[in-house]
Protein backbone atom coordinates (compact mmCIF):
# COMPACT_ATOMS: atom_id res chain seq x y z
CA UNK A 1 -1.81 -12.15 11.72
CA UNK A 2 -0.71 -8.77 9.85
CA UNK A 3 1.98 -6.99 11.38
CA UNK A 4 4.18 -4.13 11.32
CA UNK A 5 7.99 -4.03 13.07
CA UNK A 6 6.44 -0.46 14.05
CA UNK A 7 5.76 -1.11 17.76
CA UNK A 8 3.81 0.64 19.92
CA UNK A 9 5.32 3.60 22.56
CA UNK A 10 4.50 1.44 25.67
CA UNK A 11 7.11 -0.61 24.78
CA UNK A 12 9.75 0.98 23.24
CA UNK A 13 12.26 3.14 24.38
CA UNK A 14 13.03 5.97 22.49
CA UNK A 15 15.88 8.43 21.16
CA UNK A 16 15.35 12.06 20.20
CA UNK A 17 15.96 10.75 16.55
CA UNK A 18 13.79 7.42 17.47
CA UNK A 19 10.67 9.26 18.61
CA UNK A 20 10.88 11.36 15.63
CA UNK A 21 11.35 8.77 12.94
CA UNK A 22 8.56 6.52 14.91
CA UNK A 23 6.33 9.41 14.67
CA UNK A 24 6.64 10.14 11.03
CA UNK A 25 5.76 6.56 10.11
CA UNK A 26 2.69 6.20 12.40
CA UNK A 27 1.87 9.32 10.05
CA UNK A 28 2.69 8.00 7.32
CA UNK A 29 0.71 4.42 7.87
CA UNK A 30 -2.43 6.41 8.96
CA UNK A 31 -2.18 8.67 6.22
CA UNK A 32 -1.91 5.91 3.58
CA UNK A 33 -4.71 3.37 5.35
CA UNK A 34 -7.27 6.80 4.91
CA UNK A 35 -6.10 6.82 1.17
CA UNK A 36 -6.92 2.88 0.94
CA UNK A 37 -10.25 3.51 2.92
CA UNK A 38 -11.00 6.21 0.59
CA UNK A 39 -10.57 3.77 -2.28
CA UNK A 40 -12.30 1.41 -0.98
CA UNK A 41 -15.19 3.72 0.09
CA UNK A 42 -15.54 4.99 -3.60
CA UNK A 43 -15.40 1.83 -5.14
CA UNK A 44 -18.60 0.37 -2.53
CA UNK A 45 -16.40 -1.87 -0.70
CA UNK A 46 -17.30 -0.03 2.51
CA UNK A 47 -20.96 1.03 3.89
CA UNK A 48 -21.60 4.24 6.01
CA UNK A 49 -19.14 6.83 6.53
CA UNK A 50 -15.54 7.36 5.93
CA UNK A 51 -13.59 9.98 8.48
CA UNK A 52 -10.50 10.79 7.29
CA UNK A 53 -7.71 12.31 9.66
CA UNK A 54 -5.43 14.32 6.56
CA UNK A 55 -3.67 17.01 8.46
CA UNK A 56 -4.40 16.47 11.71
CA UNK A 57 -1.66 13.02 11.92
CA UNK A 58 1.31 15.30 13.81
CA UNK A 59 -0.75 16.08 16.52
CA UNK A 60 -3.04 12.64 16.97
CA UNK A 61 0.64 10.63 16.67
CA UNK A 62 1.86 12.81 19.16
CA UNK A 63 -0.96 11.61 21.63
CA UNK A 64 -0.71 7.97 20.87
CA UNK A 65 3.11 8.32 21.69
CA UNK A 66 3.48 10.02 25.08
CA UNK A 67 1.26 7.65 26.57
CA UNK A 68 2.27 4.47 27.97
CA UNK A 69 0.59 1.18 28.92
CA UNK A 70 -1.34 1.31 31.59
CA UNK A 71 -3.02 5.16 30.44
CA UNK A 72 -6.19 6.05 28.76
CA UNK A 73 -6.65 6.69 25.83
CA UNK A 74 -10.17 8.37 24.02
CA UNK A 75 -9.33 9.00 20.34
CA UNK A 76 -11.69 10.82 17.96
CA UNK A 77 -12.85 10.16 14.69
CA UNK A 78 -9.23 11.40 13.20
CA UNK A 79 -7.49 10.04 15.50
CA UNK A 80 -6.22 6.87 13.54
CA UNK A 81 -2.32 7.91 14.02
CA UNK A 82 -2.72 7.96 17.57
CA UNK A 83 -4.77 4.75 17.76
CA UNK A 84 -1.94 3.00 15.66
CA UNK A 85 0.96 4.56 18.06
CA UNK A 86 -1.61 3.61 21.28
CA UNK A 87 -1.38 0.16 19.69
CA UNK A 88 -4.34 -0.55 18.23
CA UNK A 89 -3.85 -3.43 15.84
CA UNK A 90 -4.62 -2.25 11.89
CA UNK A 91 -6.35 -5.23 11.61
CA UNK A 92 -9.24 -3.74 14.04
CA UNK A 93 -9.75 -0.69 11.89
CA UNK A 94 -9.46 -2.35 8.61
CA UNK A 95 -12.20 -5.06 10.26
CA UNK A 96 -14.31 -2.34 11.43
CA UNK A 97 -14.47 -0.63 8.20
CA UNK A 98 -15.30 -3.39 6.13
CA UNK A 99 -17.95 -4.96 8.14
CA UNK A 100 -16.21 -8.11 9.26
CA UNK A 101 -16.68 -10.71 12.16
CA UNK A 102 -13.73 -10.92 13.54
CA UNK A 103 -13.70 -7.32 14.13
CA UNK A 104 -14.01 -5.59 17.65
CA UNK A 105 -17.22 -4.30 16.53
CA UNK A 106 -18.54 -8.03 15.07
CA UNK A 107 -19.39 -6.38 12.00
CA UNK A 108 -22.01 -4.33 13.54
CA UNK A 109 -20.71 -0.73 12.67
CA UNK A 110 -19.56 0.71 9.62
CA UNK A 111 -16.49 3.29 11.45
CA UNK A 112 -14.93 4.17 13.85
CA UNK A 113 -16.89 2.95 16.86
CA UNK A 114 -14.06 1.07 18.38
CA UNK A 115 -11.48 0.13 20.58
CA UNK A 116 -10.17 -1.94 23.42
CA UNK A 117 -11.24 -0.71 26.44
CA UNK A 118 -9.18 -3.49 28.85
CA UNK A 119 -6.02 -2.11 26.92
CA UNK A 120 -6.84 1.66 28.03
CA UNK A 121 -8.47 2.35 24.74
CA UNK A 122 -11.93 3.46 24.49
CA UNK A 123 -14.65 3.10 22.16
CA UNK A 124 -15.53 6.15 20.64
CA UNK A 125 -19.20 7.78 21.75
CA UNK A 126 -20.13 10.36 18.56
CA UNK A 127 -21.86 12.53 21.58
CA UNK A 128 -18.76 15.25 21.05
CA UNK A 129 -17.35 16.02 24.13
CA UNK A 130 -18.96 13.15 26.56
CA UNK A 131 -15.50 11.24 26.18
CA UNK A 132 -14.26 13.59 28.70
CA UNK A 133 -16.59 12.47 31.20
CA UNK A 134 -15.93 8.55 30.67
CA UNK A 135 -11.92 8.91 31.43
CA UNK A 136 -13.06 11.18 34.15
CA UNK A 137 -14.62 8.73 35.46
CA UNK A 138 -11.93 5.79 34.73
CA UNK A 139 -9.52 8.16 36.84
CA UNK A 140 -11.81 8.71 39.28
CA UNK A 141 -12.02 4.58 40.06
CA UNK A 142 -8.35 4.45 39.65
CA UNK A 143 -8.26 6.38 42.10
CA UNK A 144 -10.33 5.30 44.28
CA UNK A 145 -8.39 1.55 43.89
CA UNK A 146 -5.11 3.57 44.98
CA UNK A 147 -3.30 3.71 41.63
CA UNK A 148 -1.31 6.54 40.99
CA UNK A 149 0.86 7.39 37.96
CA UNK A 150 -1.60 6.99 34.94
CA UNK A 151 -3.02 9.19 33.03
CA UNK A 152 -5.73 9.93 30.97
CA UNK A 153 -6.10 11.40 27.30
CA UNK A 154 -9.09 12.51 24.86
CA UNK A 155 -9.38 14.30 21.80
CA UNK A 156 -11.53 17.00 20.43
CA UNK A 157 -12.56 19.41 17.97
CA UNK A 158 -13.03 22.91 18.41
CA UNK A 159 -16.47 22.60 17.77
CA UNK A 160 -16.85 19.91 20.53
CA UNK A 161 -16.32 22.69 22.96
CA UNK A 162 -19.72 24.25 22.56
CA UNK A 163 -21.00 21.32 24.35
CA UNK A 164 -22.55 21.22 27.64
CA UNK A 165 -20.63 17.75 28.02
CA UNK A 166 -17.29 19.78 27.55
CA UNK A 167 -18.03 22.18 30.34
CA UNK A 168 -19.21 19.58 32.85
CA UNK A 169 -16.71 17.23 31.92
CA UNK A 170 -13.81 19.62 32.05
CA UNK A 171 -15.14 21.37 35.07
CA UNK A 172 -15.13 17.82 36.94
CA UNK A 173 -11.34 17.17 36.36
CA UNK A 174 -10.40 20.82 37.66
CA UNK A 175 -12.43 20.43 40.73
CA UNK A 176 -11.16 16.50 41.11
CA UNK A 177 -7.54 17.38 39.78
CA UNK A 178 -7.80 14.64 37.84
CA UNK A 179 -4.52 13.07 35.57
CA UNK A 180 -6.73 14.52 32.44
CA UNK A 181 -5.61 15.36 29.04
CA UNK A 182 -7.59 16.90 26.85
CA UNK A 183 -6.69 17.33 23.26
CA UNK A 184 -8.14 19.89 21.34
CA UNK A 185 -7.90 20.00 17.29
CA UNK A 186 -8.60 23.63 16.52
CA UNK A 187 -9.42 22.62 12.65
CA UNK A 188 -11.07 25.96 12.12
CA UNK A 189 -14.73 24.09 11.32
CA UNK A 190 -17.11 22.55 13.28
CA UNK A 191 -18.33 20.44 10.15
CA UNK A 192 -19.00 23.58 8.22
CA UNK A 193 -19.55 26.17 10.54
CA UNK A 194 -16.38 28.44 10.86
CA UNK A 195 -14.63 29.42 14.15
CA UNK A 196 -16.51 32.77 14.21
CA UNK A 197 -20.02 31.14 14.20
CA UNK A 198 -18.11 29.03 17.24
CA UNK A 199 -17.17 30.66 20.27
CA UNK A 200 -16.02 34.45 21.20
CA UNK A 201 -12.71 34.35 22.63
CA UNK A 202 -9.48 35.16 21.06
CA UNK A 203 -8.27 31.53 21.53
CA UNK A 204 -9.50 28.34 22.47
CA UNK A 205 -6.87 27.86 25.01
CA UNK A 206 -8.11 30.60 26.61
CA UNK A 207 -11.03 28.78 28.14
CA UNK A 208 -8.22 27.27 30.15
CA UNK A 209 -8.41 29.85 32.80
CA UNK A 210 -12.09 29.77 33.25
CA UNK A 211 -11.39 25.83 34.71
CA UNK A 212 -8.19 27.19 36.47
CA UNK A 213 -6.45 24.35 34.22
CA UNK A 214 -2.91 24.70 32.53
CA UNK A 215 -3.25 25.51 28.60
CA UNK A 216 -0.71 25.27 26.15
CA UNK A 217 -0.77 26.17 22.37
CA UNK A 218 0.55 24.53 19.73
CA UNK A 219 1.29 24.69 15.74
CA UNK A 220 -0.58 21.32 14.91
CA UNK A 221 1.39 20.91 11.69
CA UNK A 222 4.51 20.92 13.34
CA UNK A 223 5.27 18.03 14.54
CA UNK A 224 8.38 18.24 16.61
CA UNK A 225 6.18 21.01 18.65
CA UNK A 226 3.08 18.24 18.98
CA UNK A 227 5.38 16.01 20.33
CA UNK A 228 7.21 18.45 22.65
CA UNK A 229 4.06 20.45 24.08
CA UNK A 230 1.63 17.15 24.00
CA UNK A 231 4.54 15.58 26.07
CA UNK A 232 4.96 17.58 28.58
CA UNK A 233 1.37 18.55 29.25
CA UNK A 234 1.33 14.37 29.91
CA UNK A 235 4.03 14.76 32.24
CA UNK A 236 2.29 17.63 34.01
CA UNK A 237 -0.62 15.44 34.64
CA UNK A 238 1.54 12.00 35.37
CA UNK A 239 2.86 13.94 38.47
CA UNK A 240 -0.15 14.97 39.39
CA UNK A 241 -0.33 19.18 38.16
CA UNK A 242 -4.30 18.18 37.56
CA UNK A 243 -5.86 18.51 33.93
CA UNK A 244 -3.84 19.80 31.19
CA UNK A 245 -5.63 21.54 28.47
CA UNK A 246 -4.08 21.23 24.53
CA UNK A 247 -4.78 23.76 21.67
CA UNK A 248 -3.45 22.67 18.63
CA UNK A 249 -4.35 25.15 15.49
CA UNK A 250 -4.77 23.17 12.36
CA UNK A 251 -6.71 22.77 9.05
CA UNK A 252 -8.61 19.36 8.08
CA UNK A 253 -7.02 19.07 4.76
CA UNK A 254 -10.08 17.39 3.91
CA UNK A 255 -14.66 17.27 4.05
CA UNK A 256 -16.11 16.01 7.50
CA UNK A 257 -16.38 12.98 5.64
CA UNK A 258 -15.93 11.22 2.57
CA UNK A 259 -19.70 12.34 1.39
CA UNK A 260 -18.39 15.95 2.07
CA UNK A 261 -16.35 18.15 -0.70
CA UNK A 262 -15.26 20.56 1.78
CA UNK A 263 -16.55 23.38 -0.63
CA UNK A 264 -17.01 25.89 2.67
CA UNK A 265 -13.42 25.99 3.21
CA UNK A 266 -11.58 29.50 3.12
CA UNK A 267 -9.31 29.52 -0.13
CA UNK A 268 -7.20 32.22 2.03
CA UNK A 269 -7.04 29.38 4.84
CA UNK A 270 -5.94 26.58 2.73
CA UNK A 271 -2.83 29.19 1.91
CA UNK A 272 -2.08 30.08 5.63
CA UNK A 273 0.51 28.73 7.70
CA UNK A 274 -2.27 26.83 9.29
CA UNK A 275 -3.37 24.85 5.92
CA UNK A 276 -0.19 22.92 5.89
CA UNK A 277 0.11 19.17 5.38
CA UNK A 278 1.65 18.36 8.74
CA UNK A 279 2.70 15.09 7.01
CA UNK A 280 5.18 16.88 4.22
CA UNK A 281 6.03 19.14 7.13
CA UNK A 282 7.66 16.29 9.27
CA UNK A 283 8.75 14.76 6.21
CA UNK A 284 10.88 18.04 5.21
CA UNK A 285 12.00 18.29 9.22
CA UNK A 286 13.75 14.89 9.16
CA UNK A 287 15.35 15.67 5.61
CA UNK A 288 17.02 18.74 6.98
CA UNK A 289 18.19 16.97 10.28
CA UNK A 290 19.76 14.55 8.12
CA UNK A 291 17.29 11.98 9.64
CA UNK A 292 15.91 10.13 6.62
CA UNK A 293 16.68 10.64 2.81
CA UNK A 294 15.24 9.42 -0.15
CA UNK A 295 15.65 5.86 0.31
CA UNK A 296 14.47 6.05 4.05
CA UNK A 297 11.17 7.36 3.37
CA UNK A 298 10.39 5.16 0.12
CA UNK A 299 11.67 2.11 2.15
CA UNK A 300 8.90 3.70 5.01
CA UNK A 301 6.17 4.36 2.42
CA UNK A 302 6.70 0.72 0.61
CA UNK A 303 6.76 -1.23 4.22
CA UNK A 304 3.40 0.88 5.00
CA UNK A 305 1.87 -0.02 1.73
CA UNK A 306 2.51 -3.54 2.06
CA UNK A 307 1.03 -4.22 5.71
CA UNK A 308 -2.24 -2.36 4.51
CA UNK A 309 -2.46 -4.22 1.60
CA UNK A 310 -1.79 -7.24 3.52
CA UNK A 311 -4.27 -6.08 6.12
CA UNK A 312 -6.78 -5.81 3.56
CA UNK A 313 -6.75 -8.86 1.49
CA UNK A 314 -7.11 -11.30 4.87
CA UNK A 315 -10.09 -9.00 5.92
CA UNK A 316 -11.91 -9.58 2.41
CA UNK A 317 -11.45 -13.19 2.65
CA UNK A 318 -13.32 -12.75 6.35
CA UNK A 319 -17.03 -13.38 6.87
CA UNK A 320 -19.82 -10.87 7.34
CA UNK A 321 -22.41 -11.35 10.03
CA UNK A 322 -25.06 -13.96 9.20
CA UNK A 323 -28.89 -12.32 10.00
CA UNK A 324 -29.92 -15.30 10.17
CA UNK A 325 -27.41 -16.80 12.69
CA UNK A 326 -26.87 -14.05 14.51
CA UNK A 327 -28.75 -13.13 17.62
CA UNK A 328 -27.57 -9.31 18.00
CA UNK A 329 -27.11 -9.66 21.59
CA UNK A 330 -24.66 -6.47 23.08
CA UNK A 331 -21.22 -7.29 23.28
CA UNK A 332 -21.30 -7.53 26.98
CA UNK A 333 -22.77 -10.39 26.97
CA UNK A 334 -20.74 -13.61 27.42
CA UNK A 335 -20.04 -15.06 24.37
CA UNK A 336 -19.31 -12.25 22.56
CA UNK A 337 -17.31 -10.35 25.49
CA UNK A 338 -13.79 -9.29 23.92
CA UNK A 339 -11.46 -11.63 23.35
CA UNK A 340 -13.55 -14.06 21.43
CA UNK A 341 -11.98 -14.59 18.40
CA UNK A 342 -14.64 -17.59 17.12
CA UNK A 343 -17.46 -16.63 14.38
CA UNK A 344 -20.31 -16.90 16.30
C-alpha cells in the first residue's frame, strides 16, 4: 500500500501555518504526479488522454481542503489537488491512468473517470456542467433523510457555463437553497475558444445575481485568497446561506490536453497577473512568512517524488484486464461493486 504522511482535511486539524503548508504540498504532489503522467504519456505507457491541472492547483487544493468527511465532492478534470486533499488515494489515479485492475475504474478508462462515490467523491461525467445536477440531487436526498450540516462542492470551467446543464442545475439549488458549491475556474479558454467568444458579461461572477446566489471573486493564483474565499463560501453554505457561487480568474499554464500545444494562447496573457504559476506563487508566500526555506521545500519535493515513484512501480507490476476473462459487466453489478479488491 503506497502512502503519504500527508493526510487528508477530514481528519486533521489545522493551524493558520498548518493549512498553509498542507496546501502547498497537495500542490506540489499534484503538480509533480501531472509531470510523471506526462512522462509517461509521451513515452506510450498511457492510452487516451492526459489532463493536466498546471496552474489551476491553489484553487482545486483549496476545495479539497475546506471540505470535511461526510461532504461532496465533484472534481473536474484538473482537479487532481483537490482529489488528493478530498482523500483520494494516489494509487486510484495512478491505476486509472495506466489501465490497471485493481483500479476504481477496473482498467476500463484511460483518465479521469473516477472516484469514490460512498466516500462523497464522485465520478466525473465529461457532460460539462451536469455535475451540478448530481450533488443537487445528493443534497436533495440528504435532505430528505434529515441530515443537516453537509455540503456539497463541484468544479467548473468558464466555458462549462454556456451549458444548459449549468443554468438548470444552478437554478435548482437557488430555488431549493441547497448546501451547493460551485467552483468556477475562469481559465480564460473554453478549450480554445477565448472568453470573448464565451459569454457577454463583465464577469463571470456576475451571473450570480441572475440565480439570486452569493458570488465571490477570487485571484486563483493566490493561494492564501483560494483558501480564504473558497472557505468561507463553504461555511456560508454549511449554515445553510443556500448556494455559493466561486469565480476564480486563472490561466491553464498548459493545452486542454497533452495532444494540445496550447498555440491559441494570448502571449500578452501568459505575461498578466493572471498567467502566474500559482504553485511558485505559494511557494514564494511561505518563504516570506518564514514558513518553509530551502530545506523544507526540497525535503517536500523529495517525499512527493518518492510516493509517486513508489505509486508507480507497484501499478506496473499490476495486471491489465483479460478480454478474454472478462465479462464487461457495469460496475454495479455484484462482483465488481466497489470494494472488491480481487482480479476478477
Amino acid at each position: 500500500m503506497v502512502q503519504s504522511d500527508i493526510r487528508p482535511s477530514a481528519v486533521v486539524a489545522f493551524s493558520g501555518r498548518d493549512r498553509m503548508v498542507q496546501a502547498f504540498r497537495w500542490m506540489l504532489l499534484a503538480r509533480l504526479l501531472d509531470d510523471k503522467f506526462t512522462s509517461l504519456y509521451r513515452g506510450g505507457k498511457i492510452q487516451g488522454g492526459v489532463f493536466l491541472g498546471r496552474g489551476q492547483e491553489a484553487l482545486s487544493a483549496a476545495v479539497g481542503l475546506s471540505l470535511r468527511s461526510g461532504d461532496i465532492f465533484a472534481p473536474l478534470i484538473r482537479d487532481a489537488a483537490g482529489r488528493l486533499a478530498f482523500g483520494e488515494p494516489i494509487l486510484d489515479a495512478v491505476r486509472t491512468y495506466l489501465g490497471s485492475v485493481l483500479g476504481p475504474m477496473r482498467g476500463r478508462d484511460g483518465n479521469v473517470h473516477r472516484g469514490r462515490p460512498r466516500e462523497g467523491l464522485l465520478v466525473m461525467l465529461s457532460h460539462l456542467g451536469a455535475m451540478i445536477s448530481v450533488v443537487n440531487g445528493m443534497l436533495l436526498a440528504r435532505r430528505l433523510k434529515g441530515q443537516t450540516g453537509q455540503v456539497g462542492a463541484t468544479c467548473l470551467g468558464d466555458g462549462g457555463t454556456s451549458t444548459g446543464a449549468f443554468h438548470e442545475g444552478l437554478n435548482q439549488a437557488a430555488i431549493e437553497k441547497l448546501p451547493l458549491v460551485l467552483v468556477i475556474a475562469n481559465n480564460q479558454y473554453a478549450y480554445s475558444t477565448p472568453n470573448s467568444r464565451q459569454f457577454a458579461c463583465r464577469h463571470l461572477v456576475d451571473k450570480a445575481i441572475g440565480y439570486g446566489v452569493d458570488g465571490h471573486s477570487v485571484d486563483g493564483t493566490d493561494l492564501e485568497a483560494c483558501m480564504k474565499v473558497v472557505g468561507q463560501a463553504v461555511s456560508r453554505a454549511r449554515q445553510g446561506q443556500g448556494p455559493q457561487l466561486v469565480v476564480a480568474e486563472l490561466l491553464r499554464l498548459c493545452g486542454h490536453g497533452e495532444h494540445d500545444d496550447a498555440n491559441y494562447v494570448s502571449a500578452q496573457l501568459k505575461q498578466a497577473p493572471v498567467g502566474r504559476d500559482c504553485l511558485k506563487v505559494a511557494e514564494a508566500w511561505l518563504r516570506e512568512h518564514d514558513w518553509a526555506d530551502d530545506m523544507a521545500l526540497e525535503g517536500w519535493r523529495r517525499q512527493a517524488l518518492d510516493t509517486i515513484e513508489v505509486a508507480v512501480a507497484t501499478v506496473q507490476r499490476e495486471p491489465a484486464p483479460d478480454a478474454l476473462k472478462e465479462n464487461w459487466c457495469t460496475l454495479a453489478s455484484k462482483h465488481l461493486s466497489e470494494g472488491f479488491h480481487e482480479i476478477p
